[in-house]
C-alpha atoms as a PDB file:
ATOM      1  CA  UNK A   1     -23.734 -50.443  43.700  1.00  0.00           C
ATOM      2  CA  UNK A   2     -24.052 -47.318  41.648  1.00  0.00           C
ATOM      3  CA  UNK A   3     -21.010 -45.564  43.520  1.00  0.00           C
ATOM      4  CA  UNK A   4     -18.448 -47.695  43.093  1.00  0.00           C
ATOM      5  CA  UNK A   5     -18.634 -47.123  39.429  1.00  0.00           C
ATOM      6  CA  UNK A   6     -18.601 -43.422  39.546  1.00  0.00           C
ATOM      7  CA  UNK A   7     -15.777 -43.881  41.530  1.00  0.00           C
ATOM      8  CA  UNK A   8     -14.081 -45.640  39.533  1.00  0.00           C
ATOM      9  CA  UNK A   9     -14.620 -43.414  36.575  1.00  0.00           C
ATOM     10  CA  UNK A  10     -13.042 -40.680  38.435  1.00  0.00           C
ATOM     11  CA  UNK A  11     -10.124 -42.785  39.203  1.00  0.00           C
ATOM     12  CA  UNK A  12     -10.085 -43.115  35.063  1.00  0.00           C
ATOM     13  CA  UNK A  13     -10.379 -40.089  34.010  1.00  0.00           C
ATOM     14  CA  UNK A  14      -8.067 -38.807  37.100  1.00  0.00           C
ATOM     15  CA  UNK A  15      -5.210 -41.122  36.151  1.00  0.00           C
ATOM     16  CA  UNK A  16      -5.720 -39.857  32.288  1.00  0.00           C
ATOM     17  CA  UNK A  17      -5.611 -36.322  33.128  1.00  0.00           C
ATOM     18  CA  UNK A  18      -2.588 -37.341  34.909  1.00  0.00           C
ATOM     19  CA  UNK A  19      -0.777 -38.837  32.030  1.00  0.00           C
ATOM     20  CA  UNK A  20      -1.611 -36.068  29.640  1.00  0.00           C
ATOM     21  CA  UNK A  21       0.346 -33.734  31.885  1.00  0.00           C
ATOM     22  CA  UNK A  22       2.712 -36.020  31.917  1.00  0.00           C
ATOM     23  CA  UNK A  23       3.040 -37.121  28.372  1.00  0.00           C
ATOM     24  CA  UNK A  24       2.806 -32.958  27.747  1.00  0.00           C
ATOM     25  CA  UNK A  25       5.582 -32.602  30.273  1.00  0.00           C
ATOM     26  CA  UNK A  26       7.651 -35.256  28.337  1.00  0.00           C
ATOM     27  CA  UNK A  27       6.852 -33.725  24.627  1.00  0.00           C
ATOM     28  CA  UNK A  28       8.173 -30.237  25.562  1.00  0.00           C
ATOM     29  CA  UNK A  29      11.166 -31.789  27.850  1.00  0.00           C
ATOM     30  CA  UNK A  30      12.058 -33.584  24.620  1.00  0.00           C
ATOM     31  CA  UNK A  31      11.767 -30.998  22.223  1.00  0.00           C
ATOM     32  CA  UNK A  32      13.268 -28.109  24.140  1.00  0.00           C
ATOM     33  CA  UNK A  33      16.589 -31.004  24.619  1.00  0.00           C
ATOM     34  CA  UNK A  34      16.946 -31.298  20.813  1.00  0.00           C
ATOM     35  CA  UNK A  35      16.008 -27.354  20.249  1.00  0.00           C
ATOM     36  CA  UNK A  36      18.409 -25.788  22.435  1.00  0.00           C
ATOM     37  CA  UNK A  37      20.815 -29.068  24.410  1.00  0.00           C
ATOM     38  CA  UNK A  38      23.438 -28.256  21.772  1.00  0.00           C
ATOM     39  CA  UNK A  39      23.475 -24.634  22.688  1.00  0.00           C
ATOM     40  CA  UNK A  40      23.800 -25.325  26.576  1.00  0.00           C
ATOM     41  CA  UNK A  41      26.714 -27.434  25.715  1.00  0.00           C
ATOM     42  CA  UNK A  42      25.335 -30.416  25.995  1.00  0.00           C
ATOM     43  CA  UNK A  43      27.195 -33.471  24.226  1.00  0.00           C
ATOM     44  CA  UNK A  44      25.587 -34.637  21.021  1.00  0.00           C
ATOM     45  CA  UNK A  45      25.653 -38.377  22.314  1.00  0.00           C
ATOM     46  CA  UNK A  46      23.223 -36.918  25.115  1.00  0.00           C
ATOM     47  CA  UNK A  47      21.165 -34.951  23.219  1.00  0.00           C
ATOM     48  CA  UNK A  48      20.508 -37.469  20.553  1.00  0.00           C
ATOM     49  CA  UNK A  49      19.719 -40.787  22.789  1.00  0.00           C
ATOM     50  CA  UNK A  50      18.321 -38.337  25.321  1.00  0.00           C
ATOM     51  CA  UNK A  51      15.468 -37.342  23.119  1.00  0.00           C
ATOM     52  CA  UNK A  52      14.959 -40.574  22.038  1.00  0.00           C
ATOM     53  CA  UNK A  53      14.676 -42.175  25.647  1.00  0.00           C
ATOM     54  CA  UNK A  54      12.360 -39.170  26.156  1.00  0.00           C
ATOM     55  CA  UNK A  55      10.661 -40.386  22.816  1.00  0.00           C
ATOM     56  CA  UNK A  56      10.179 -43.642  23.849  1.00  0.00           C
ATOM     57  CA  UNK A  57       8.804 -42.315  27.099  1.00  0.00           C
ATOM     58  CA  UNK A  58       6.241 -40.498  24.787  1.00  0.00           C
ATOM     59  CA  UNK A  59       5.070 -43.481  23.409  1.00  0.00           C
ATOM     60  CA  UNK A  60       4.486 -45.233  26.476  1.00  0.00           C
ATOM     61  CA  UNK A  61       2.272 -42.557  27.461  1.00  0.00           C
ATOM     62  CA  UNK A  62       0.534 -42.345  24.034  1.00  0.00           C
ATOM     63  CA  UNK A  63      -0.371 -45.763  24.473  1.00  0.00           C
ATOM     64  CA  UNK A  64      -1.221 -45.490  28.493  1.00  0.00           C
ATOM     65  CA  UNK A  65      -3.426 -42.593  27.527  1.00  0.00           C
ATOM     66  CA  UNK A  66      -5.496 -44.757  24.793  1.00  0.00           C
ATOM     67  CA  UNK A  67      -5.274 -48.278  26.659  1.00  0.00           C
ATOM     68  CA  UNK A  68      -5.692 -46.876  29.960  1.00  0.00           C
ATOM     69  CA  UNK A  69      -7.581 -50.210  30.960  1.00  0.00           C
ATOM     70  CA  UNK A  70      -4.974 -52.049  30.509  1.00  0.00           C
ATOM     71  CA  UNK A  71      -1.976 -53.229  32.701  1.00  0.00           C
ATOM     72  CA  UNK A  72       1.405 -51.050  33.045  1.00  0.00           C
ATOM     73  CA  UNK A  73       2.889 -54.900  31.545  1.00  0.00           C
ATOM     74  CA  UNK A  74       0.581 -54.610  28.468  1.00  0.00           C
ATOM     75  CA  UNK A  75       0.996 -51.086  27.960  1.00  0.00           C
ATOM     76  CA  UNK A  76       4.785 -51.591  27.864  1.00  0.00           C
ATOM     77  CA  UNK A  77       4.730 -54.538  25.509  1.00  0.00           C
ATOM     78  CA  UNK A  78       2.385 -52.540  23.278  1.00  0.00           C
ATOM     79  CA  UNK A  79       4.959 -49.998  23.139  1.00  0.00           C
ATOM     80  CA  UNK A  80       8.259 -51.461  22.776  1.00  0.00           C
ATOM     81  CA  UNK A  81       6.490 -53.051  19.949  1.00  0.00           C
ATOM     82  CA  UNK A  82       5.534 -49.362  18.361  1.00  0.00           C
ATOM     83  CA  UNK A  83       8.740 -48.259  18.981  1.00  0.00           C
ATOM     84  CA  UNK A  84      10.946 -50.980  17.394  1.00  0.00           C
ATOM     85  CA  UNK A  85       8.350 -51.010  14.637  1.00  0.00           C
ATOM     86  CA  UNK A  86       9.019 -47.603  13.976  1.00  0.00           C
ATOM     87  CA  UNK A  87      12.773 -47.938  14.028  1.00  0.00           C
ATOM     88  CA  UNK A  88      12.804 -51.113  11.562  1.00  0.00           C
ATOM     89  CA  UNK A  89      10.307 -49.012   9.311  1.00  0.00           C
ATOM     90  CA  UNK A  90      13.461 -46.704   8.984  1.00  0.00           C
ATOM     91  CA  UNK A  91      14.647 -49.400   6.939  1.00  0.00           C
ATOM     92  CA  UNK A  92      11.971 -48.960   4.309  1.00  0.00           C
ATOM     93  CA  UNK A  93      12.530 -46.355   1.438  1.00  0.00           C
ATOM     94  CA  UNK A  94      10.132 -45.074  -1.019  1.00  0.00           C
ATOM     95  CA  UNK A  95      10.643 -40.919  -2.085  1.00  0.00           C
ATOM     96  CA  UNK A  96       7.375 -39.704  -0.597  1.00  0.00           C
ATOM     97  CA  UNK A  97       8.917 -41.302   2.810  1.00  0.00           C
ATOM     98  CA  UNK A  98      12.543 -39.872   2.441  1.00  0.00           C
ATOM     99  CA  UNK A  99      10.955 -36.669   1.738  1.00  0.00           C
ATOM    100  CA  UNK A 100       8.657 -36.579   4.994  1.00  0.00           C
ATOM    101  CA  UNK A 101      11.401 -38.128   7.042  1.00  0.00           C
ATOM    102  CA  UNK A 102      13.031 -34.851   6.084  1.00  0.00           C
ATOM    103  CA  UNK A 103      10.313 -32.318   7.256  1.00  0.00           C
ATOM    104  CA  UNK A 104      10.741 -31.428  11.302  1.00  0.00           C
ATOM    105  CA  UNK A 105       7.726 -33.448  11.901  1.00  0.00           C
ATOM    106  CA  UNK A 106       8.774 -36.559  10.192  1.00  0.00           C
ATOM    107  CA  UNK A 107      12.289 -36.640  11.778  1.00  0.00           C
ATOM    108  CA  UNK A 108      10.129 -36.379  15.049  1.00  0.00           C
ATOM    109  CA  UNK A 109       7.920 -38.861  14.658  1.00  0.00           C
ATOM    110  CA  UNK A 110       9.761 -41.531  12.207  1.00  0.00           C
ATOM    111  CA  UNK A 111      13.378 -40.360  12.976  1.00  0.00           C
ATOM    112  CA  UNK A 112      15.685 -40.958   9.514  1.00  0.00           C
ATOM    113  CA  UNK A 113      18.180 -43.435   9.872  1.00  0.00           C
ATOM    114  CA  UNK A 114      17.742 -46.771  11.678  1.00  0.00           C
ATOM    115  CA  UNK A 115      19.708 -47.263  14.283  1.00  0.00           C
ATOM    116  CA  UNK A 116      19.499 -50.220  16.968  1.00  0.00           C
ATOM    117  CA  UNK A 117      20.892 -48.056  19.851  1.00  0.00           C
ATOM    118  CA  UNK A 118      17.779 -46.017  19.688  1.00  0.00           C
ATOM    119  CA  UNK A 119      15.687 -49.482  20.398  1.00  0.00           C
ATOM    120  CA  UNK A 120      18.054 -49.519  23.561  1.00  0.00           C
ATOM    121  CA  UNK A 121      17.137 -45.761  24.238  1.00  0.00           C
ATOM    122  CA  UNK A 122      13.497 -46.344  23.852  1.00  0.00           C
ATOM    123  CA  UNK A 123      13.219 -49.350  25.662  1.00  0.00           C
ATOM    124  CA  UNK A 124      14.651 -47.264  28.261  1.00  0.00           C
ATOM    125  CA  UNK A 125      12.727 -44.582  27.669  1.00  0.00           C
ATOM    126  CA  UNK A 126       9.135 -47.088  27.853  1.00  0.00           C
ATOM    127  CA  UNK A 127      10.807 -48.861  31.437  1.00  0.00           C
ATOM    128  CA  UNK A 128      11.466 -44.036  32.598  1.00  0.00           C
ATOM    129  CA  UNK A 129       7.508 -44.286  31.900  1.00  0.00           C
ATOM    130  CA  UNK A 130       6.494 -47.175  33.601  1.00  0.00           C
ATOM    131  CA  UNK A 131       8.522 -46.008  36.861  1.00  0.00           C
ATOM    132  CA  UNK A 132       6.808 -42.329  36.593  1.00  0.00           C
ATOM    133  CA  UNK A 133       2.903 -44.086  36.110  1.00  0.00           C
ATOM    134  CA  UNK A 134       3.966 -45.847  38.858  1.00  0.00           C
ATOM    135  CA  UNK A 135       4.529 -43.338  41.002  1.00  0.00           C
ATOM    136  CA  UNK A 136       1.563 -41.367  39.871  1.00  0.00           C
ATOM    137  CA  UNK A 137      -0.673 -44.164  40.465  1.00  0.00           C
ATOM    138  CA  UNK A 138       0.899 -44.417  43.925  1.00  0.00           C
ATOM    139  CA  UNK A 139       0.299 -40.226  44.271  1.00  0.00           C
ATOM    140  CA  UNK A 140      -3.305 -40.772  43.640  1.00  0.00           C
ATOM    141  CA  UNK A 141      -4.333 -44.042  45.039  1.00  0.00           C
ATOM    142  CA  UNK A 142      -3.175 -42.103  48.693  1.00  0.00           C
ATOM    143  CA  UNK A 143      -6.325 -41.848  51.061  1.00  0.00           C
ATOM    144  CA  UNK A 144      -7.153 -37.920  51.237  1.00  0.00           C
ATOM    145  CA  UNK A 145      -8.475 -36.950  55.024  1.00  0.00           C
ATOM    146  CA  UNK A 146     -11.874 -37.066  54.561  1.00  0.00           C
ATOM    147  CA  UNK A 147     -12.886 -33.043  55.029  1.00  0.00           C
ATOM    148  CA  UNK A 148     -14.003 -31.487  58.293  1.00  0.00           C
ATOM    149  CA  UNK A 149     -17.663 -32.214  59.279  1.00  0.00           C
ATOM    150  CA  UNK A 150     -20.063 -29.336  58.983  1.00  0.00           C
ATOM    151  CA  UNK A 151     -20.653 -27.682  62.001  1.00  0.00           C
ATOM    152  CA  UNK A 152     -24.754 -28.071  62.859  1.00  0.00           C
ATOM    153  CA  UNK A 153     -26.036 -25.025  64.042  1.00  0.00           C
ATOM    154  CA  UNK A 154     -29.813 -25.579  65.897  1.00  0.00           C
ATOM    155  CA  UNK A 155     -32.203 -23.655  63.663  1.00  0.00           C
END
């Protein structure tokens, strides 16, 4: 009874490991697109809803990483939800906001001006991140070959 359980806590802590790297992999895919997609001649409509499918990706994996008990379903639901609240909280205005909204990190993580084509990008982004846990979680439920039985050598 006691395996099982460890088991299945190395299944946990293997699929979170997992989603760091990829949530990582996202977060520097994302910010080398907006640091240097312009100079690789990249269009701005591509750069721009790029990073924020990539965003919205982010968030799925934010919230896979912290929820990991819960379904890919949930976990999507949970996110589309952060993600249009964070857009519609664009709409709110107060100086202390504007003013973050204008540092680096809060145009990263609150963006400045609403815009319902980034809910389309993120959603987007959130369905990019349920296809990639997918596929991890198909990468590491795979049956490994057991390894080679010790030889037994009489003694």
């Amino acid at each position: 009874m006691d395996m099982p359980s460890r088991q299945m806590t190395r299944t946990d802590s293997t699929t979170r490991i997992v989603r760091a790297g990829l949530w990582l992999s996202i977060v520097a895919t994302g910010l080398a697109l907006r640091k240097f997609g312009p100079g690789l001649g990249l269009s701005f409509p591509l750069v721009k809803y790029g990073g924020s499918v990539l965003w919205g990706t982010m968030v799925f994996f934010s919230v896979a990483i912290a929820a990991s008990g819960q379904s890919r379903w949930r976990i999507g639901l949970i996110s589309i939800s952060i993600a249009v609240g964070v857009e519609l909280f664009r709409l709110v205005h107060a100086p202390w906001l504007d003013a973050f909204r204008l540092t680096l990190a809060g145009a990263l993580l609150l963006g400045r001006v609403f815009s319902p084509w980034n809910m389309l990008a993120y959603g987007c982004g959130i369905m990019l991140g349920t296809g990639l846990d997918r596929l991890a979680g198909s990468a590491l439920a795979k049956p490994r070959p057991a390894p080679p039985a010790a030889a037994h050598s009489p003694s």
